[in-house]
PDB file of N, CA and C in Angstrom:
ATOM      1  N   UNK A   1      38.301  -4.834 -27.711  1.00  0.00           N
ATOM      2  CA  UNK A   1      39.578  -5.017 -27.051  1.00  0.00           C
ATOM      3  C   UNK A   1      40.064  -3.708 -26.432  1.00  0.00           C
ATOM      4  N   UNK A   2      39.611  -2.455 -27.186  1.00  0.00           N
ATOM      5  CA  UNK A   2      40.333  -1.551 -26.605  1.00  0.00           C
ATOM      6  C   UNK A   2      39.544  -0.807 -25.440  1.00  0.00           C
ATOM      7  N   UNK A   3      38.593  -1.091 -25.669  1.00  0.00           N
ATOM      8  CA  UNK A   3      37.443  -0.777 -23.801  1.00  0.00           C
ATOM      9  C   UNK A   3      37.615  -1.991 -23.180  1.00  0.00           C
ATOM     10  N   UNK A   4      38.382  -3.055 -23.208  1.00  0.00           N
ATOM     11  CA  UNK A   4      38.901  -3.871 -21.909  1.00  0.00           C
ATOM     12  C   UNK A   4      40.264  -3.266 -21.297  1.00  0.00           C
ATOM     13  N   UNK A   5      41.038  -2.658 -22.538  1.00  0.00           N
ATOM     14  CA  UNK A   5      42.559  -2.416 -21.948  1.00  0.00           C
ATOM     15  C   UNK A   5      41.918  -0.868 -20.975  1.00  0.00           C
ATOM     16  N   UNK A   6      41.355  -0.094 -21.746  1.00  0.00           N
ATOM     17  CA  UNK A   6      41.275   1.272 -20.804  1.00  0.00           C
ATOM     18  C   UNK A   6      40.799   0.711 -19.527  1.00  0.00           C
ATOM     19  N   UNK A   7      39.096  -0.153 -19.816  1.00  0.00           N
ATOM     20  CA  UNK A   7      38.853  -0.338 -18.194  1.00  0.00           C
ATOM     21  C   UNK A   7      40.048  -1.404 -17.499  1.00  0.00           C
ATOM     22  N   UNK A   8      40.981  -1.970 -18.195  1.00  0.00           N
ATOM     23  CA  UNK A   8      41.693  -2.074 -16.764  1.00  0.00           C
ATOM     24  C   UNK A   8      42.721  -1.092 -16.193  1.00  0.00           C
ATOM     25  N   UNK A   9      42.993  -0.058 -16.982  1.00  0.00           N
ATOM     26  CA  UNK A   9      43.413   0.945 -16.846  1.00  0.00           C
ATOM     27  C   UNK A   9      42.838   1.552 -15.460  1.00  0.00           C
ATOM     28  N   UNK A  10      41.503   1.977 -15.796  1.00  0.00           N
ATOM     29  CA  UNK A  10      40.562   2.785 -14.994  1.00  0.00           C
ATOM     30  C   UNK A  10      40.407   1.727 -13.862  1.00  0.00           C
ATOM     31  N   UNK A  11      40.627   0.710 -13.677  1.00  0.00           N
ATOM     32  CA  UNK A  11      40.721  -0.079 -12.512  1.00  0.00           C
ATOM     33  C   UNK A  11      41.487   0.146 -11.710  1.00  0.00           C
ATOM     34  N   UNK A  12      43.099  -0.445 -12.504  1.00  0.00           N
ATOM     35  CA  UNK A  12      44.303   0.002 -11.859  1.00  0.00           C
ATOM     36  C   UNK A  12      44.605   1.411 -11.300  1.00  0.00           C
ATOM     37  N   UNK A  13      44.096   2.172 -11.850  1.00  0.00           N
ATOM     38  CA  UNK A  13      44.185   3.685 -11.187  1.00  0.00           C
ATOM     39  C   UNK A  13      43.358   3.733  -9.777  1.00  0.00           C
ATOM     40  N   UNK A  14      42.107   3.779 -10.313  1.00  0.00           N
ATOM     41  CA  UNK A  14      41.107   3.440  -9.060  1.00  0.00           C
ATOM     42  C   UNK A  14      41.993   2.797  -8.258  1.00  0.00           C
ATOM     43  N   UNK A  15      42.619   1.380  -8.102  1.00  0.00           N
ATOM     44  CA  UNK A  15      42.969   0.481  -6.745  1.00  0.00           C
ATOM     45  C   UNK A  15      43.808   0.989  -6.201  1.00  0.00           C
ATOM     46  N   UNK A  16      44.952   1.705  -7.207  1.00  0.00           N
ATOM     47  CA  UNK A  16      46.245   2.060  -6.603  1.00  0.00           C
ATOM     48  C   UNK A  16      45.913   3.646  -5.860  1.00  0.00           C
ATOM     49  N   UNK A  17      45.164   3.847  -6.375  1.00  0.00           N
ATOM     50  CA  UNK A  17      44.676   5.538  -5.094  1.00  0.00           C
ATOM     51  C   UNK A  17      44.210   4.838  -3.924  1.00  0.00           C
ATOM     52  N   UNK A  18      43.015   3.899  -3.910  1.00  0.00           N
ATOM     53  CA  UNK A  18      42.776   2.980  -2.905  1.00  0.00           C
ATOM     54  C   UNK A  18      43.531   2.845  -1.703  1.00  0.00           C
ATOM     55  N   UNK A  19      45.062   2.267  -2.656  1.00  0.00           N
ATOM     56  CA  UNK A  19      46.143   2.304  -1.441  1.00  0.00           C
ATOM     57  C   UNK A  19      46.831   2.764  -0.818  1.00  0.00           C
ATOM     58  N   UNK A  20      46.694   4.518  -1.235  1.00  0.00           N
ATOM     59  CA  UNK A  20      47.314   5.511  -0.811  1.00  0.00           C
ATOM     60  C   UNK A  20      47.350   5.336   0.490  1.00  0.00           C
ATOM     61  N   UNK A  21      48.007   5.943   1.932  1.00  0.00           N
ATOM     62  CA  UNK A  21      47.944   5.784   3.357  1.00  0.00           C
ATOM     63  C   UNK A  21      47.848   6.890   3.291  1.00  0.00           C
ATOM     64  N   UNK A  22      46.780   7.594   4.386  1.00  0.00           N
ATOM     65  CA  UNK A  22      46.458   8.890   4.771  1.00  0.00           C
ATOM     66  C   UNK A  22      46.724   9.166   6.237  1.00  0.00           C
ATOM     67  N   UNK A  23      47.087  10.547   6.682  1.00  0.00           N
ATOM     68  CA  UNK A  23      47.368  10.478   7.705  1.00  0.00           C
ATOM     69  C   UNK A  23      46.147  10.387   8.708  1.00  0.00           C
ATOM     70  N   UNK A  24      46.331   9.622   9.720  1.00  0.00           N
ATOM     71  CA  UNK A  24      45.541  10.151  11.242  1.00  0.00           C
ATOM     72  C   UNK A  24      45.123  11.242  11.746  1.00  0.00           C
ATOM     73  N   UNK A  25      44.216  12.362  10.831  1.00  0.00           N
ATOM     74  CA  UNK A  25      43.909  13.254  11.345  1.00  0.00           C
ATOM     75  C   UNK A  25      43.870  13.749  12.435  1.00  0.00           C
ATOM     76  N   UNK A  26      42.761  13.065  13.327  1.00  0.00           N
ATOM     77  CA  UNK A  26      43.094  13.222  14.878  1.00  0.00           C
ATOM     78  C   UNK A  26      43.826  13.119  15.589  1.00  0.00           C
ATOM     79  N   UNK A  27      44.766  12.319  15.442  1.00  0.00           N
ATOM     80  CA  UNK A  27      45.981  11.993  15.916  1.00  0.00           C
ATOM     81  C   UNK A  27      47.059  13.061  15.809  1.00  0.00           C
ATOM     82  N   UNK A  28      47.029  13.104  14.295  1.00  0.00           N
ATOM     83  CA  UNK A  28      47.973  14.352  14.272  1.00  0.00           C
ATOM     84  C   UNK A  28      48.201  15.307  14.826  1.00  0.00           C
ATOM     85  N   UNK A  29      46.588  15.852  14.890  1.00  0.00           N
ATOM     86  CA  UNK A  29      46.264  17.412  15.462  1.00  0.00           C
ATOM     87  C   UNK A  29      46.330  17.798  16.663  1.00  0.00           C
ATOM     88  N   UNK A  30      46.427  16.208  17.611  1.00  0.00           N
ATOM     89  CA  UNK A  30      46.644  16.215  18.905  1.00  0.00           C
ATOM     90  C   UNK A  30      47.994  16.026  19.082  1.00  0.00           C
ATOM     91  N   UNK A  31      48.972  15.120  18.788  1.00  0.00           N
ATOM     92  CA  UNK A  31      50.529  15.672  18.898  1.00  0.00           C
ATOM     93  C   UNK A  31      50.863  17.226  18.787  1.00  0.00           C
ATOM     94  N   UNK A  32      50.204  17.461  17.302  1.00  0.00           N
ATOM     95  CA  UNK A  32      51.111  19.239  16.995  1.00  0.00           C
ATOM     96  C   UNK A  32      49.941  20.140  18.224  1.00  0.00           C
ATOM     97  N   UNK A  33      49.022  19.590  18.346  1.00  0.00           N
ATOM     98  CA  UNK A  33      48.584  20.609  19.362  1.00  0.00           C
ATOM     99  C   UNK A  33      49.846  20.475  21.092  1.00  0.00           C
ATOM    100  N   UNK A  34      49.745  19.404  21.195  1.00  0.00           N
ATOM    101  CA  UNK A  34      50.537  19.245  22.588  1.00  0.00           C
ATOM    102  C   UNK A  34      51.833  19.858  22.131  1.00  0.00           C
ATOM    103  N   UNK A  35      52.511  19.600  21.297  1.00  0.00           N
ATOM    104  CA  UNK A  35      53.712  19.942  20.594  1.00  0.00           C
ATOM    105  C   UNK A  35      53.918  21.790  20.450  1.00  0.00           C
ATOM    106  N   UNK A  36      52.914  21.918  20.234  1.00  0.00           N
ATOM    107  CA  UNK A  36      53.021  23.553  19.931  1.00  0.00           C
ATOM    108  C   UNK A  36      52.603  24.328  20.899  1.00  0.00           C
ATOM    109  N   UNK A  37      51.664  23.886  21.731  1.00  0.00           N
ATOM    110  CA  UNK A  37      51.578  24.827  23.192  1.00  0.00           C
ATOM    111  C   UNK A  37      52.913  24.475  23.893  1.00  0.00           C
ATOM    112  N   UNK A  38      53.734  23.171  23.881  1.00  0.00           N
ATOM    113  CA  UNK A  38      54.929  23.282  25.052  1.00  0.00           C
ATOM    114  C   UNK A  38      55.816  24.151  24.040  1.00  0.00           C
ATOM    115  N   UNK A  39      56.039  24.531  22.697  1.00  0.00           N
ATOM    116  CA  UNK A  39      56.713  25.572  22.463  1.00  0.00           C
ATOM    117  C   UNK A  39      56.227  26.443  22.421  1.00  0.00           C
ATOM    118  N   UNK A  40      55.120  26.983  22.845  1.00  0.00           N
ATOM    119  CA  UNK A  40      54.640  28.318  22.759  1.00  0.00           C
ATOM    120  C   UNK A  40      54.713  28.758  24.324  1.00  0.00           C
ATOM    121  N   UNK A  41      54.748  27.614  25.279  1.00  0.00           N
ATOM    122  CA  UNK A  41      54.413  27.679  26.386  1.00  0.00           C
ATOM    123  C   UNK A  41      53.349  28.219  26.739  1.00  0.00           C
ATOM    124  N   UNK A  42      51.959  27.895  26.371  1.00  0.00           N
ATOM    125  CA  UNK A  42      50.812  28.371  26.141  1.00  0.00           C
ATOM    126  C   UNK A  42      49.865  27.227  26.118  1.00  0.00           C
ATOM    127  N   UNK A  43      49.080  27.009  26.911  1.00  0.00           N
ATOM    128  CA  UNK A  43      47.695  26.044  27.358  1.00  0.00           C
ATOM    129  C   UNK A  43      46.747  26.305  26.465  1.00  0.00           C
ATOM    130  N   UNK A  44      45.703  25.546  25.733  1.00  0.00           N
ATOM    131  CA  UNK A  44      44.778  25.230  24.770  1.00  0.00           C
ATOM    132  C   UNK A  44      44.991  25.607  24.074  1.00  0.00           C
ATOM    133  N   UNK A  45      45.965  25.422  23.311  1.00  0.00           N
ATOM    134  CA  UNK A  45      46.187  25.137  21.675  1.00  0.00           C
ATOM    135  C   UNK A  45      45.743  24.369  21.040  1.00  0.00           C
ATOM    136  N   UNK A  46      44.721  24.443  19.843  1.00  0.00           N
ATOM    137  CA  UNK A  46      44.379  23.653  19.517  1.00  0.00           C
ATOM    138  C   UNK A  46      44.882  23.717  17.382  1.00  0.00           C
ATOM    139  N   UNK A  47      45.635  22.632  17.069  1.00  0.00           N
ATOM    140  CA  UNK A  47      45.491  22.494  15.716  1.00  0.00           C
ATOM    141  C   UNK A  47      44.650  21.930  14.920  1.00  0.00           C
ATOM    142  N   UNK A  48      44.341  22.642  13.498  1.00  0.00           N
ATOM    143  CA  UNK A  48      43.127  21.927  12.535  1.00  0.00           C
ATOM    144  C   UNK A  48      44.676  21.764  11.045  1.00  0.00           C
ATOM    145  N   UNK A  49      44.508  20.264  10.559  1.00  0.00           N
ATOM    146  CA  UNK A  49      45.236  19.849   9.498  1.00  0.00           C
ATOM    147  C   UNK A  49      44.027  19.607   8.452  1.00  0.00           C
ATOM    148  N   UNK A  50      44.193  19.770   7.179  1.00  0.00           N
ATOM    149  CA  UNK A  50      43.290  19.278   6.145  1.00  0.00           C
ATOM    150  C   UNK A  50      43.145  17.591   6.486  1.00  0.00           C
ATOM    151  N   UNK A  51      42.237  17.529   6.052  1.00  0.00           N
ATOM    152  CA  UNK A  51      41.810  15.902   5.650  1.00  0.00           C
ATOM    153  C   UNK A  51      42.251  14.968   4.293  1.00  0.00           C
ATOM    154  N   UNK A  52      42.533  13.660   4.434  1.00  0.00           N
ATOM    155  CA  UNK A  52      43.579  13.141   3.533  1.00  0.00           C
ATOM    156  C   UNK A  52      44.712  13.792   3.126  1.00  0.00           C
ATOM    157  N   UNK A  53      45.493  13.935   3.779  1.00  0.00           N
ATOM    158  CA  UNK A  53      46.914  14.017   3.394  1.00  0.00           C
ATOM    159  C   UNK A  53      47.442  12.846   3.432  1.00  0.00           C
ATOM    160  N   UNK A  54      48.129  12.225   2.094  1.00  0.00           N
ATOM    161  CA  UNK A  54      49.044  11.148   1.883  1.00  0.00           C
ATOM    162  C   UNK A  54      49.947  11.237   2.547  1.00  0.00           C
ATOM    163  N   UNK A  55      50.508   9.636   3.106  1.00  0.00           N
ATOM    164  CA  UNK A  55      51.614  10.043   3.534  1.00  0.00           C
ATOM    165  C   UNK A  55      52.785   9.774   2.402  1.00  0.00           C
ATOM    166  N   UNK A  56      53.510  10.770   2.176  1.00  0.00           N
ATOM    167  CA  UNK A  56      54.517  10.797   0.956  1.00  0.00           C
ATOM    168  C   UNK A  56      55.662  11.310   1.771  1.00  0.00           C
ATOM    169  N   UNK A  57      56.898  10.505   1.657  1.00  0.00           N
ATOM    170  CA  UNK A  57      58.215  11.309   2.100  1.00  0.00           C
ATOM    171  C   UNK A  57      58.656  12.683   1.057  1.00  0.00           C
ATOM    172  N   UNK A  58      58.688  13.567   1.963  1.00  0.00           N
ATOM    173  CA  UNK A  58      59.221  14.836   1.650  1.00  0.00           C
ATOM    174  C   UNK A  58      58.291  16.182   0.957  1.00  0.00           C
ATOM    175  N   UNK A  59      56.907  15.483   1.270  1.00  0.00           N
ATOM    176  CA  UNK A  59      55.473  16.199   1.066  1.00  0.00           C
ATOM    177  C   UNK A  59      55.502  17.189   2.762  1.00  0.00           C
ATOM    178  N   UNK A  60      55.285  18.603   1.596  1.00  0.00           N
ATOM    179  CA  UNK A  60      55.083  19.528   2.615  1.00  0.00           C
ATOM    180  C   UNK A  60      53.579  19.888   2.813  1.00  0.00           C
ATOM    181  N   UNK A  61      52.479  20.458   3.984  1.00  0.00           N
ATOM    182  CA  UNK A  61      51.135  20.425   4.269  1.00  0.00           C
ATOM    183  C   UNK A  61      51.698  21.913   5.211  1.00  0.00           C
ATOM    184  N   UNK A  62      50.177  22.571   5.180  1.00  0.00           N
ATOM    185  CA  UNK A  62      50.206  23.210   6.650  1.00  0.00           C
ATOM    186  C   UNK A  62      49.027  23.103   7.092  1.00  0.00           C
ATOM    187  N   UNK A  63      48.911  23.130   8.348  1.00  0.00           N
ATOM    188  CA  UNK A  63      47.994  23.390   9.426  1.00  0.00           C
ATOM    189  C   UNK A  63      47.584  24.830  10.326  1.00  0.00           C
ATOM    190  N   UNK A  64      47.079  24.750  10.840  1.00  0.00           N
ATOM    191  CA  UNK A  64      47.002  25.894  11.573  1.00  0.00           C
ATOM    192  C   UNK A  64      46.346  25.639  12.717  1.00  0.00           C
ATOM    193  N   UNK A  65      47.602  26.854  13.696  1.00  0.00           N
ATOM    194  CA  UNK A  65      47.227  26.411  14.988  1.00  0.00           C
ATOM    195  C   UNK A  65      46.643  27.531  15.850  1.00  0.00           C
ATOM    196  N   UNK A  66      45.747  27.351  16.999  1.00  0.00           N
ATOM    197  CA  UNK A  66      44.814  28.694  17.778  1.00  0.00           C
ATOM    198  C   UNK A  66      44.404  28.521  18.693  1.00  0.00           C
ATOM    199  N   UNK A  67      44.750  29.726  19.504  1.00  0.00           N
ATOM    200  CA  UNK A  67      45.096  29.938  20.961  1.00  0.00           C
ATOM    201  C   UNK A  67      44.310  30.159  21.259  1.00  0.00           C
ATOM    202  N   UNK A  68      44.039  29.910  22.666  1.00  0.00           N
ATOM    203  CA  UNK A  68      42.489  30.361  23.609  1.00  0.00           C
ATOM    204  C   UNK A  68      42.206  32.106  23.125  1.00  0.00           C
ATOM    205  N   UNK A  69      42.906  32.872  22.869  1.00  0.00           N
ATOM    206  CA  UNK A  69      42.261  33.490  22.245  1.00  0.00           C
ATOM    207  C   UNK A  69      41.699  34.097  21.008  1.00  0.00           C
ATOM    208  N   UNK A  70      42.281  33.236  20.415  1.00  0.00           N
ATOM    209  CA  UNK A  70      42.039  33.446  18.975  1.00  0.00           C
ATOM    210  C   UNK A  70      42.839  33.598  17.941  1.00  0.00           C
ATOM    211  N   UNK A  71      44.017  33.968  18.394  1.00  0.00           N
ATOM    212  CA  UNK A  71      45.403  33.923  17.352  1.00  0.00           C
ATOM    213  C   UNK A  71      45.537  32.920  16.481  1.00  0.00           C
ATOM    214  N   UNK A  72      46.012  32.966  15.666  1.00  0.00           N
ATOM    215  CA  UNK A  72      46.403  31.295  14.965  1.00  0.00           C
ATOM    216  C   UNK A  72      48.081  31.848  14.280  1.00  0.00           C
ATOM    217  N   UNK A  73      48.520  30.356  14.285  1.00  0.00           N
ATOM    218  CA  UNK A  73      49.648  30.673  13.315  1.00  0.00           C
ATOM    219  C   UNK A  73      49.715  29.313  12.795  1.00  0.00           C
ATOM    220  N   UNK A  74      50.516  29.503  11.415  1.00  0.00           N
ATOM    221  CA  UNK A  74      50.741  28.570  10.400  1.00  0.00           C
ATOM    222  C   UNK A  74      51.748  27.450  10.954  1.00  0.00           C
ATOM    223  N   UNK A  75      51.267  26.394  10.845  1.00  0.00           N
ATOM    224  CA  UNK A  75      52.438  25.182  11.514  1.00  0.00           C
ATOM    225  C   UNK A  75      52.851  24.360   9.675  1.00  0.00           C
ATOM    226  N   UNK A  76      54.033  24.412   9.438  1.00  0.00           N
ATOM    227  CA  UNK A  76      54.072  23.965   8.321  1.00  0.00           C
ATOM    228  C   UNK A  76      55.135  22.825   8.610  1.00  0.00           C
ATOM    229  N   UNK A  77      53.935  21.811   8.120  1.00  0.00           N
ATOM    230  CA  UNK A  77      54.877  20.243   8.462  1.00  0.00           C
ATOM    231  C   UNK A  77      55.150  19.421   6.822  1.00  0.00           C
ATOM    232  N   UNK A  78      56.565  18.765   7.457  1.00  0.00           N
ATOM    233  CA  UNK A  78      57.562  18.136   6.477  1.00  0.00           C
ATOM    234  C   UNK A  78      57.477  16.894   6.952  1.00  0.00           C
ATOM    235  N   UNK A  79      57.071  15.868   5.764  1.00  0.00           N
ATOM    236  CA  UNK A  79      56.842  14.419   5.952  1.00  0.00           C
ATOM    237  C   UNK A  79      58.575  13.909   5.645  1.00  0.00           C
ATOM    238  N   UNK A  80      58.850  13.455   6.941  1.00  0.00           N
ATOM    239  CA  UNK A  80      60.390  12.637   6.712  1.00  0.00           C
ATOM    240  C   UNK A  80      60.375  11.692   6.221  1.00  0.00           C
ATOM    241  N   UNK A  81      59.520  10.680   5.981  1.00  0.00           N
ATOM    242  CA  UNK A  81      60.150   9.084   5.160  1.00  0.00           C
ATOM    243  C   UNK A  81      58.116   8.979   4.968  1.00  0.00           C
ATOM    244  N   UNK A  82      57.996   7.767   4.674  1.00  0.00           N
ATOM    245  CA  UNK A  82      56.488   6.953   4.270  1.00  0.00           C
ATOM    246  C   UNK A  82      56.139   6.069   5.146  1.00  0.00           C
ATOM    247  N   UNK A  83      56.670   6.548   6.454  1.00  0.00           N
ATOM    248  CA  UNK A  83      56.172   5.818   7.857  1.00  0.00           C
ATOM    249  C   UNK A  83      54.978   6.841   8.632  1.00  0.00           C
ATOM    250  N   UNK A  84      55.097   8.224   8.329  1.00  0.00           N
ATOM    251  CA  UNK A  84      54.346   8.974   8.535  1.00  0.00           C
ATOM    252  C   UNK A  84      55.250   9.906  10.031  1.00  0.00           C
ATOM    253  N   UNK A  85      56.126   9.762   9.780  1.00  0.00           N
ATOM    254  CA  UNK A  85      57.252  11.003  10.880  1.00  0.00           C
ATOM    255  C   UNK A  85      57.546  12.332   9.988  1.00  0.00           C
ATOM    256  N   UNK A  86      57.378  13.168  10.681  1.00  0.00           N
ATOM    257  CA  UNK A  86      57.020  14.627  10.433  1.00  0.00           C
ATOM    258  C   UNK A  86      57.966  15.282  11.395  1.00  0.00           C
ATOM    259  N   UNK A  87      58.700  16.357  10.862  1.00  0.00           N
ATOM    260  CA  UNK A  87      58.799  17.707  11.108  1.00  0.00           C
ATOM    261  C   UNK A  87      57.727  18.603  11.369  1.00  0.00           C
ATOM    262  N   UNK A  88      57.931  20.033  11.956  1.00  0.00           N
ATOM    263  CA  UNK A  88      56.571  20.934  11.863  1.00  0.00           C
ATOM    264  C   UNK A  88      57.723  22.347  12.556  1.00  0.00           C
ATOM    265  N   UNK A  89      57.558  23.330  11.909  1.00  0.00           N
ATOM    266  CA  UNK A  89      57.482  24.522  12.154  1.00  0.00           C
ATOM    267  C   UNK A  89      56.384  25.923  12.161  1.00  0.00           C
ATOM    268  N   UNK A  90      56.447  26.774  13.254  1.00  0.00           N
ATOM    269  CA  UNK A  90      55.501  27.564  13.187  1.00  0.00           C
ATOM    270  C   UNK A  90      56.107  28.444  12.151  1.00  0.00           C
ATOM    271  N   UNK A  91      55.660  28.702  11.249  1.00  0.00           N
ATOM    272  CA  UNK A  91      55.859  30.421   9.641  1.00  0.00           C
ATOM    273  C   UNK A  91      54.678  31.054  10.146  1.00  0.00           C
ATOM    274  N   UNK A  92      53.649  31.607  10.377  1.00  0.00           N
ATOM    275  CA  UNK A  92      52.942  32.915  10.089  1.00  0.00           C
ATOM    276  C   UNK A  92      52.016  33.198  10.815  1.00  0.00           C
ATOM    277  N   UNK A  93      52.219  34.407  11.871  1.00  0.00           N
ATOM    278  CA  UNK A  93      51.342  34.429  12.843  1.00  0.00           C
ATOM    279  C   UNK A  93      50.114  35.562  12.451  1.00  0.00           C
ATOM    280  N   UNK A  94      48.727  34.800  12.453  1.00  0.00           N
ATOM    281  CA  UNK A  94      47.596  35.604  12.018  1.00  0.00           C
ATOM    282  C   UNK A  94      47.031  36.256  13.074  1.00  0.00           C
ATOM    283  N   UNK A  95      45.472  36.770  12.871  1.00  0.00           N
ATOM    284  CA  UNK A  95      45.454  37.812  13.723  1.00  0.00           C
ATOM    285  C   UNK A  95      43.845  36.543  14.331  1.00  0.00           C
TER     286      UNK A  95
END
């Protein structure tokens, strides 16, 4: 009885990660890229975000973003609700 209750345990865990919603990687990286060259006022910007990020309201991530020549700076985005709408600010400009 008690290795039926854990494995449905270990089920229920398993399914409910299952249903996590992750963001649109590509998608993303192409908004904050368009998004961050018209505030940089700067042509080929390109952003890289990690892979699987949940979407969770009020989960903070960063990305990073880099300029035709090589600069990057930190774009640090704020998930507004569990629809997947985001905030994003640039914090830290690398070399």
């Amino acid at each position: 009885m008690r290795a039926k209750v854990l494995l449905l345990v270990v089920v229920l865990v398993l399914s409910g990660a299952a249903c996590a919603r992750t963001f649109d990687r590509q998608s993303l990286e192409a908004t904050l890229s368009s998004q961050v060259a018209s505030e940089l006022g700067e042509q080929g910007i390109t952003v890289g975000c990690p892979d699987d990020v949940e979407v969770k309201a009020g989960a903070v991530f960063e990305c990073v973003a880099t300029g035709p020549d090589g600069a990057t700076i930190t774009v640090e985005v704020t998930q507004q609700d569990d629809d997947g709408r985001v905030e994003w600010r640039l914090v830290d400009a690398g070399s």
